[in-house]
Protein backbone atom coordinates (compact mmCIF):
# COMPACT_ATOMS: atom_id res chain seq x y z
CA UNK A 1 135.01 234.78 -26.11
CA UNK A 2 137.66 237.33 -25.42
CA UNK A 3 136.49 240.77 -23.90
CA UNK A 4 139.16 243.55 -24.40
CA UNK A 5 138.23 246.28 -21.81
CA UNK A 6 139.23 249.69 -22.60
CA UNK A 7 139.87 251.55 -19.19
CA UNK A 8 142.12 254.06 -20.03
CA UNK A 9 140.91 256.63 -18.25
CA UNK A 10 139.19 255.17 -15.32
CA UNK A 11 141.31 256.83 -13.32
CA UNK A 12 139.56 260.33 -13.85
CA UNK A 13 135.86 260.48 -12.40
CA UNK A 14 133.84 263.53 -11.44
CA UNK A 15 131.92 261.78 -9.45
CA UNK A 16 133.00 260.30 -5.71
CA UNK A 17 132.86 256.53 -7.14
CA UNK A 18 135.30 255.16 -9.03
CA UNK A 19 134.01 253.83 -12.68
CA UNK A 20 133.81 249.61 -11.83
CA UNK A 21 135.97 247.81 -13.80
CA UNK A 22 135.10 244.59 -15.63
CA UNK A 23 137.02 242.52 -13.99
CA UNK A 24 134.62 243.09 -10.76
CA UNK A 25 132.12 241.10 -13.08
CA UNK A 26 131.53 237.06 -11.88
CA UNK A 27 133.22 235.09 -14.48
CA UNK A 28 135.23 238.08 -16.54
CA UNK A 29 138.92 236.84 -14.79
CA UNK A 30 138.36 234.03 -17.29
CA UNK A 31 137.70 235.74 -20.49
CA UNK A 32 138.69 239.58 -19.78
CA UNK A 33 141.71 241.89 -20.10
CA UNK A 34 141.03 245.44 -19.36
CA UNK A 35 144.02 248.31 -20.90
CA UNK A 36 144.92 251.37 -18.64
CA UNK A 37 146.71 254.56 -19.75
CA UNK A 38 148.95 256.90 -17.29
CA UNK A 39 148.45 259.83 -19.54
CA UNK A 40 145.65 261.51 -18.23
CA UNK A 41 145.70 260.79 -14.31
CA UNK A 42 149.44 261.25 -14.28
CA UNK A 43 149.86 263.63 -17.20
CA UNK A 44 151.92 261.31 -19.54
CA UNK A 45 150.21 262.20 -22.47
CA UNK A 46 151.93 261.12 -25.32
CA UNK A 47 154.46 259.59 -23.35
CA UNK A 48 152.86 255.66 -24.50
CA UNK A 49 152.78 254.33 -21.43
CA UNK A 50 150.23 252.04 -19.67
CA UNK A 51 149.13 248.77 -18.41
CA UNK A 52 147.35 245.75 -18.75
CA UNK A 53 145.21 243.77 -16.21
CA UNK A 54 143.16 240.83 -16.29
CA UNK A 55 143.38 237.02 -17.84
CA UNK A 56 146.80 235.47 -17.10
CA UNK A 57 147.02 233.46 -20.44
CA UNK A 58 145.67 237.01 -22.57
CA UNK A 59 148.31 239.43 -20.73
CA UNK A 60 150.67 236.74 -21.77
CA UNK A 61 149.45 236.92 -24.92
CA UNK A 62 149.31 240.60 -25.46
CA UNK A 63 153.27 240.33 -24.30
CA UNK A 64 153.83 237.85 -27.10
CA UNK A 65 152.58 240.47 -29.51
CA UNK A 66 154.36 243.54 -28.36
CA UNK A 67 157.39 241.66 -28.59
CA UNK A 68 157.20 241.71 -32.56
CA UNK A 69 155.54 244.86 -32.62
CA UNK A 70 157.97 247.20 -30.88
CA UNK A 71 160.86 246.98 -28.31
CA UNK A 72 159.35 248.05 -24.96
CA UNK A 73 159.05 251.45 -24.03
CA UNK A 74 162.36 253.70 -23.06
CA UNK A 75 163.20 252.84 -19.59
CA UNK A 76 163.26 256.69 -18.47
CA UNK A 77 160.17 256.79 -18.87
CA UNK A 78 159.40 253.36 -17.36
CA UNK A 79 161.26 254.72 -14.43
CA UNK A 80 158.53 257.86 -14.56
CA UNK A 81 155.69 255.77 -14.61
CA UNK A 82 156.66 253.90 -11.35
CA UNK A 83 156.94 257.25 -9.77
CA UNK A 84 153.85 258.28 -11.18
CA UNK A 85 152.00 254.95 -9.57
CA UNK A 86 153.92 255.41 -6.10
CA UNK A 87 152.58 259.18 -5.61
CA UNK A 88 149.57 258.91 -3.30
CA UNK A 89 146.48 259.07 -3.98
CA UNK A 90 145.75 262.72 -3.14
CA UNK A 91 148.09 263.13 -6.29
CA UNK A 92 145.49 261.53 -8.75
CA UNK A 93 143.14 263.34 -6.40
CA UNK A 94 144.35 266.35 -7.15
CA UNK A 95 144.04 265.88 -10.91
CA UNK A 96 140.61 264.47 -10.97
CA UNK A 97 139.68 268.19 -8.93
CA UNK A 98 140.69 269.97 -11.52
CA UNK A 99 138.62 267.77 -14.28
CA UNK A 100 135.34 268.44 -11.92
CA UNK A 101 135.94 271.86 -11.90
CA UNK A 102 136.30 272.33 -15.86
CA UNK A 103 133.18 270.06 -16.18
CA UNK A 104 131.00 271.93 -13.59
CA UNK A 105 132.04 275.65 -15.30
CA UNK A 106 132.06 274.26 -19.06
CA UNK A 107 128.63 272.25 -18.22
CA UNK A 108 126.89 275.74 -16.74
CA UNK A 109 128.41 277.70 -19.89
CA UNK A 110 127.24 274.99 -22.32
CA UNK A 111 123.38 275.01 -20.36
CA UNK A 112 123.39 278.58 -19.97
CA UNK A 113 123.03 279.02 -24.14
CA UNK A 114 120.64 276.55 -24.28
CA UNK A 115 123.05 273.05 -25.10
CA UNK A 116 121.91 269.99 -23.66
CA UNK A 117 124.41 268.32 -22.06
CA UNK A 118 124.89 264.58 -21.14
CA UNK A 119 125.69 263.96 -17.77
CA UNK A 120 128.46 261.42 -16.58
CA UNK A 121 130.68 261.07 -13.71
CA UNK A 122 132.74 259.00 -15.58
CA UNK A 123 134.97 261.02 -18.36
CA UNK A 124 137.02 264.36 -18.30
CA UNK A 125 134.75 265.34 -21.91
CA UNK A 126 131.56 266.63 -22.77
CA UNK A 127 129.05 264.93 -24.64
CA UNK A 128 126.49 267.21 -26.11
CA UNK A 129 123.39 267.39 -28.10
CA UNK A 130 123.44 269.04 -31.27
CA UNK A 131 121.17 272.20 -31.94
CA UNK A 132 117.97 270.51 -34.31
CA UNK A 133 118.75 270.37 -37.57
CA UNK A 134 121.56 269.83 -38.07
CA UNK A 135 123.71 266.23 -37.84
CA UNK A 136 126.47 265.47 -35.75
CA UNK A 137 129.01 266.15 -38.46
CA UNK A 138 126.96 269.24 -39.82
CA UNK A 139 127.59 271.44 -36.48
CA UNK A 140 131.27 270.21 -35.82
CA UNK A 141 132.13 271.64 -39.27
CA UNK A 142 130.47 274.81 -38.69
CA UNK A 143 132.25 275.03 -35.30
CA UNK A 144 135.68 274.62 -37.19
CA UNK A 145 134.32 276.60 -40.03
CA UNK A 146 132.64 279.48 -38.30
CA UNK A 147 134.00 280.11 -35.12
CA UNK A 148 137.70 277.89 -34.90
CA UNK A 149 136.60 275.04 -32.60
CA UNK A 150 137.28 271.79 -32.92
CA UNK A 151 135.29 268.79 -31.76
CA UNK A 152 134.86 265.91 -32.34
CA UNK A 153 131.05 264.45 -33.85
CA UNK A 154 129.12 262.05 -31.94
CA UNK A 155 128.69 259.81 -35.62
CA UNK A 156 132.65 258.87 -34.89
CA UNK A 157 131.60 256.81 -32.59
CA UNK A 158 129.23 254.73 -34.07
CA UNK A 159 125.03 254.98 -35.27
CA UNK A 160 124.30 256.10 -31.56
CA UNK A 161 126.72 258.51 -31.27
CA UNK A 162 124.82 260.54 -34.13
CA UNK A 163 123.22 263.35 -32.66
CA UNK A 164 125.90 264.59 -30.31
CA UNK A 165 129.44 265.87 -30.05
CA UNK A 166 132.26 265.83 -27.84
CA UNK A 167 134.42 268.65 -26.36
CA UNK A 168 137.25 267.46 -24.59
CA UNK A 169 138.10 269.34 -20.59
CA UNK A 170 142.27 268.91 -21.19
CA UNK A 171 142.76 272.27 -22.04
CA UNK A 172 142.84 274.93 -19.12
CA UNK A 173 139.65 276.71 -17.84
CA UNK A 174 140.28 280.03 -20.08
CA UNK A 175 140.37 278.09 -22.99
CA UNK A 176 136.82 276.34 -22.44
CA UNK A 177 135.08 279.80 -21.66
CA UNK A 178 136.20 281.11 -24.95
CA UNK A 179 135.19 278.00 -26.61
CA UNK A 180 131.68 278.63 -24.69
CA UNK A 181 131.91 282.06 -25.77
CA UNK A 182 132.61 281.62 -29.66
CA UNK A 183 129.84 278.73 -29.30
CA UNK A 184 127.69 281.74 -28.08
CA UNK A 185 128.19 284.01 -30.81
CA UNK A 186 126.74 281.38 -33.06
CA UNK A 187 123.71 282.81 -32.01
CA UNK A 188 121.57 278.95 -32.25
């Protein structure tokens, strides 16, 4: 058994503990390797750059692979990324604030016309319940149709995801309010 850990963004929490990791699990060093992203907590977006953690032999491994997928990332921006992981913490600190505060404004919007919205301390988007009767994929396309938001439906992610959607908290604060707002003038 292999267990491929997707941690990308465990580095941005609303809460005041840090997501665990699944490497803290008794036995998961053996069979485990968990993937990390700078692009969030650092803003690299689109910049490709991350890391792997975890079983000696499956890092090796992965290493083998990228070696016939693609040549290594561009070494300016290797050099960025070791910046980006010497900056203190306050740095990633700083990052994760602004995250909590688009989640605590976008949440009370959201609530405030009636939206039900899942609550984690773990992830920089929303995940919310879609108005009854319609399905997941329904009331995304009348949010791109109606009122020029795009989300993405809860049915993406698999049978249990049905039900919900997902609005991401990367764009600035402005931009969420009018979101809420055109949401609003749905009139649900």
């Amino acid at each position: 058994v292999i267990i491929a850990s997707d941690s990308a963004y465990s580095e941005i929490y609303a809460g005041t503990e840090k997501p665990p990791s699944i490497l803290q699990v008794p036995g998961a060093k053996d069979v485990a390797i968990e993937f990390h992203s700078l692009s969030k907590t650092y803003n690299m977006t689109g910049w490709r750059i991350g890391m792997a953690v975890g079983n000696k032999e499956l890092v090796a491994g992965l290493g083998k692979v990228k070696t016939n997928v693609d040549s290594g990332q561009f070494g300016v921006v290797q050099d960025a990324a070791i910046t980006a992981l010497n900056l203190s913490e306050e740095e990633a600190e700083k990052i994760r604030n602004v995250y909590r505060e688009r989640k605590k404004i976008m949440t009370e919007a959201l609530e405030k016309i009636g939206l039900e919205i899942y609550k984690s301390d773990y992830t920089f988007y929303l995940w919310i319940k879609v108005p009854k009767g319609y399905t997941s994929a329904e009331f995304v396309g009348r949010l791109i149709d109606e009122v020029g938001i795009v989300c993405t439906p809860g049915n993406g992610f698999g049978e249990y995801g049905e039900g919900y959607f997902r609005i991401s908290l990367t764009v600035p604060t402005e931009r969420l309010l009018e979101a809420a707002e055109r949401i609003k003038n749905l009139k649900l």
